[in-house]
Protein backbone atom coordinates (compact mmCIF):
# COMPACT_ATOMS: atom_id res chain seq x y z
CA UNK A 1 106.95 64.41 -73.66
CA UNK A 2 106.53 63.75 -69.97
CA UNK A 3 105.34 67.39 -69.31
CA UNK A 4 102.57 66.55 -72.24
CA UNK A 5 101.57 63.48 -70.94
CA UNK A 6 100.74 64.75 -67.71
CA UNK A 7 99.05 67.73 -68.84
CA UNK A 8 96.80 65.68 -71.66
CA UNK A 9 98.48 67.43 -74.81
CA UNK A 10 99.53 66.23 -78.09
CA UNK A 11 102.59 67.19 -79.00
CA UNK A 12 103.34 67.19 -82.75
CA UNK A 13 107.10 66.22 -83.36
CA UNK A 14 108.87 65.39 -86.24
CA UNK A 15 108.56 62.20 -88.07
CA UNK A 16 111.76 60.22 -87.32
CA UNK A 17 114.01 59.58 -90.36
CA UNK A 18 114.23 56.03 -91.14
CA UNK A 19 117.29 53.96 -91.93
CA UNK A 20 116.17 53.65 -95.31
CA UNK A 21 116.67 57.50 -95.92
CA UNK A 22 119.67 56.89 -94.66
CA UNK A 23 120.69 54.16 -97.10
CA UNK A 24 119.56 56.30 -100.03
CA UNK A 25 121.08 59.68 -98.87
CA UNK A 26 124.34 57.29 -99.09
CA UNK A 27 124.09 55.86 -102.30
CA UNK A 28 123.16 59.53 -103.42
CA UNK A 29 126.63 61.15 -101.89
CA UNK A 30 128.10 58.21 -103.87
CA UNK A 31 128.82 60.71 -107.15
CA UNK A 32 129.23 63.59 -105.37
CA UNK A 33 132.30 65.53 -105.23
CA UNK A 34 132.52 65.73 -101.63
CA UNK A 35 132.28 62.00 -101.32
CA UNK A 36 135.08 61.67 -104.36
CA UNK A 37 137.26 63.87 -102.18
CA UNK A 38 136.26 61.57 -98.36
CA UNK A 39 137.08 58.99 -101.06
CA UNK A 40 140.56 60.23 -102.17
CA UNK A 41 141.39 60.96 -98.51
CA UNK A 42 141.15 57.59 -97.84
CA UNK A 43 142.78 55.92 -100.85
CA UNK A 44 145.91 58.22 -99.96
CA UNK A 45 145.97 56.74 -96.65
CA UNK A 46 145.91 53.24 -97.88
CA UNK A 47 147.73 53.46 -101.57
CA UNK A 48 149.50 50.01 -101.15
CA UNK A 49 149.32 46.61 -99.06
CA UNK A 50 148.22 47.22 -95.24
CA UNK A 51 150.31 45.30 -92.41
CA UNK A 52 149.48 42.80 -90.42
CA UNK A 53 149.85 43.86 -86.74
CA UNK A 54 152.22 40.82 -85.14
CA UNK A 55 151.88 40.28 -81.60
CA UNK A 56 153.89 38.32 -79.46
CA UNK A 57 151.82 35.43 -77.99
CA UNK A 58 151.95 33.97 -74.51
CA UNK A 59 151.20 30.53 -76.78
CA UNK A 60 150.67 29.21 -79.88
CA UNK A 61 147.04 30.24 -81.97
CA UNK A 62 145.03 27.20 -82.20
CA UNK A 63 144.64 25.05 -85.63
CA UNK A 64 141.19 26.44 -85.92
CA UNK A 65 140.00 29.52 -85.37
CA UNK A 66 137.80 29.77 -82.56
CA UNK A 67 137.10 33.20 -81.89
CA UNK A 68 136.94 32.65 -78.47
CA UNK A 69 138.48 35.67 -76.04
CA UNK A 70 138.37 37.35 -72.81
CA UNK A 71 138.40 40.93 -71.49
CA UNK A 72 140.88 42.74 -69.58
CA UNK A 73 139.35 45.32 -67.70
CA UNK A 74 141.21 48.08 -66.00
CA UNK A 75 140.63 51.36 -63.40
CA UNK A 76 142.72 54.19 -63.40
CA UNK A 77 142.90 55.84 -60.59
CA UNK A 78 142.16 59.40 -59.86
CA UNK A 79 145.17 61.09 -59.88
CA UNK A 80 146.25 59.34 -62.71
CA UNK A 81 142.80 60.46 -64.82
CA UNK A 82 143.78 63.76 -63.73
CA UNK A 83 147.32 63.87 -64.58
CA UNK A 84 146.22 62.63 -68.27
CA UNK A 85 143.25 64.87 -68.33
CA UNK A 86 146.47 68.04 -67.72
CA UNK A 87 148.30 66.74 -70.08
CA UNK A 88 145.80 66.46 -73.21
CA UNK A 89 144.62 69.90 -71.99
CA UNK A 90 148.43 71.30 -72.74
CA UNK A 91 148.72 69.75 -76.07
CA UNK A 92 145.72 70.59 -76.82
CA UNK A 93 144.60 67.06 -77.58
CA UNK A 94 141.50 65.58 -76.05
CA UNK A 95 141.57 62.71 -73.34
CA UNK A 96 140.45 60.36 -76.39
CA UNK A 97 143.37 61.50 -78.26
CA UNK A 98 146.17 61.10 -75.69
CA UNK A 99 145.09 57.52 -75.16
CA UNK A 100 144.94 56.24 -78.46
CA UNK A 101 148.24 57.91 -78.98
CA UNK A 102 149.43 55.58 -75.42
CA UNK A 103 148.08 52.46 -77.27
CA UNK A 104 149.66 52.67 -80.64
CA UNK A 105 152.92 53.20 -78.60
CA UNK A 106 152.18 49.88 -76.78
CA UNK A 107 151.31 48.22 -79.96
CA UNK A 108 154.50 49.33 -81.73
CA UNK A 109 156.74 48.41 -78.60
CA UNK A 110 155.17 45.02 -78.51
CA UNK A 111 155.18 44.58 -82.03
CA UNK A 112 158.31 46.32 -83.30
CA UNK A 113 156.28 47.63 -86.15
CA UNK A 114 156.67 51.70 -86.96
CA UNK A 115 153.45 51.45 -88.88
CA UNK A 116 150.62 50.76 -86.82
CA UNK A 117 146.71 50.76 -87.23
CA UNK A 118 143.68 50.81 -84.89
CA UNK A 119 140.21 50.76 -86.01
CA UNK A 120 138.20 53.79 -84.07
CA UNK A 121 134.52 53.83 -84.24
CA UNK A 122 132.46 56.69 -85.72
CA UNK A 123 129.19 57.91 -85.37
CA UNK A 124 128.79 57.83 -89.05
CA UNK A 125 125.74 59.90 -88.88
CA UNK A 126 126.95 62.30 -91.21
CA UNK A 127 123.12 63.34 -92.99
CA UNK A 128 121.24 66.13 -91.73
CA UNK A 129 118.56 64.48 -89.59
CA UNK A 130 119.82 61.35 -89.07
CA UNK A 131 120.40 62.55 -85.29
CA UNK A 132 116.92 61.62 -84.61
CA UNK A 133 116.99 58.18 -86.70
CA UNK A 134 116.99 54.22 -84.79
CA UNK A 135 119.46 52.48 -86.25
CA UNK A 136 122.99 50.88 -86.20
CA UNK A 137 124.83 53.76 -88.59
CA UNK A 138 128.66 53.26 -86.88
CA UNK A 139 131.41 52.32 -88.72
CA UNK A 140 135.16 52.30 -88.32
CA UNK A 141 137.70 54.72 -88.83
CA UNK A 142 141.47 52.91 -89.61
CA UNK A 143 143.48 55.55 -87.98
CA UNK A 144 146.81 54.75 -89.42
CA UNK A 145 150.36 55.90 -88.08
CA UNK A 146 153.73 55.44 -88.44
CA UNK A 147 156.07 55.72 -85.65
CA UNK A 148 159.59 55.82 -86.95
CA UNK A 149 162.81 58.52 -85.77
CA UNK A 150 161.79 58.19 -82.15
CA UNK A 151 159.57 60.49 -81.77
CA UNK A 152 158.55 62.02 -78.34
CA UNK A 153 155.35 61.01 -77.00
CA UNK A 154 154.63 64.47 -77.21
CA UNK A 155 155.07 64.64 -81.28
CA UNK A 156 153.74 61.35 -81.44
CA UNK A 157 149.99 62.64 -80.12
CA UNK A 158 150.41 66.00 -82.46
CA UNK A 159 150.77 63.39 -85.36
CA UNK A 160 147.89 61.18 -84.23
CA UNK A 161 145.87 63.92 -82.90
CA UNK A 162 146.42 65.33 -86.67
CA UNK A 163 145.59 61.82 -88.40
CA UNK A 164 142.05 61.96 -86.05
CA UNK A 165 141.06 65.27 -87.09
CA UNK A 166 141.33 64.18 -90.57
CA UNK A 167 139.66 61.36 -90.59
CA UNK A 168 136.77 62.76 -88.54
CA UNK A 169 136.46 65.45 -91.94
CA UNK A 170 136.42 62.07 -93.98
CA UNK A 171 134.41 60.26 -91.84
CA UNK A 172 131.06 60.06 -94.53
CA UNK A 173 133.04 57.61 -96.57
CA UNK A 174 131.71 54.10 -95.48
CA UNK A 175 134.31 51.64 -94.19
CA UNK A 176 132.98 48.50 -95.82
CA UNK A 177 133.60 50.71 -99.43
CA UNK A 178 136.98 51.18 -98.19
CA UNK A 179 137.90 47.57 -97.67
């Protein structure tokens, strides 16, 4: 576009898809067997009451909610990166993968819960075009596992790293049908 500017030329590109087609080309997969089986996929995950992840708190939750919170930011160093970067690469996990898999340890040792759920966020751009669209398509993924007969961290990431792989397959199926 730059290179066209400067030279005086029009460039004809593609009309941008709109949200709207978006919208539609959802309700359309609605019938569809491939959204029946994103559908089933997710049912299967969730077949009965989800649990309540319970924290330990530092002190008691306020009489009204207030929504109010902070942020904990964190650096790892480099040889740390590194070392985690080595040991995705030899489970053949991605860095992504191996982290998440660290967290839902840290939420199950803090919580004592073996089943565990963290909400990842998806693209959710799942029609042909929709690449080139403005808009706010995301949505979460509830990437749910159960940690119970001690596993090693090692078989713990081959089950999550499982669980993500799946749910990135299923990922068309809108969260807010889900719930």
């Amino acid at each position: 576009l730059y290179n066209a500017a400067c030279q005086s030329k029009t460039l004809d590109m593609p009309a941008p898809t709109q949200f709207g087609d978006f919208a539609e080309w959802q309700i359309a997969q609605r019938g569809t067997p491939a959204m029946q089986t994103h559908e089933g996929y997710w049912l299967n995950q969730f077949p009965a009451e989800i649990p309540v992840l319970e924290l330990p708190l530092d002190r008691a939750r306020p009489p009204v909610k207030t929504y109010n919170g902070a942020v904990e930011t964190i650096q790892l160093d480099k040889a740390l990166t590194r070392a985690l970067r080595t040991l995705s690469r030899q489970q053949h996990s991605t860095l992504f993968m191996t982290l998440l898999s660290a967290y839902m340890a840290l939420l199950h040792r803090l919580s004592g819960q073996e089943d565990v759920i963290v909400g990842v966020p998806s693209a959710g751009r799942g029609m042909q075009g929709s690449e080139r669209a403005v808009g706010y398509f995301a949505h979460l993924l509830p990437i749910r596992h159960v940690l119970s007969g001690n596993p090693s961290f090692g078989e713990m990431l081959q089950g999550i790293r499982g669980t993500l792989i799946n749910a990135y397959e299923h990922q068309d199926y809108p969260f807010a049908r889900l719930i």
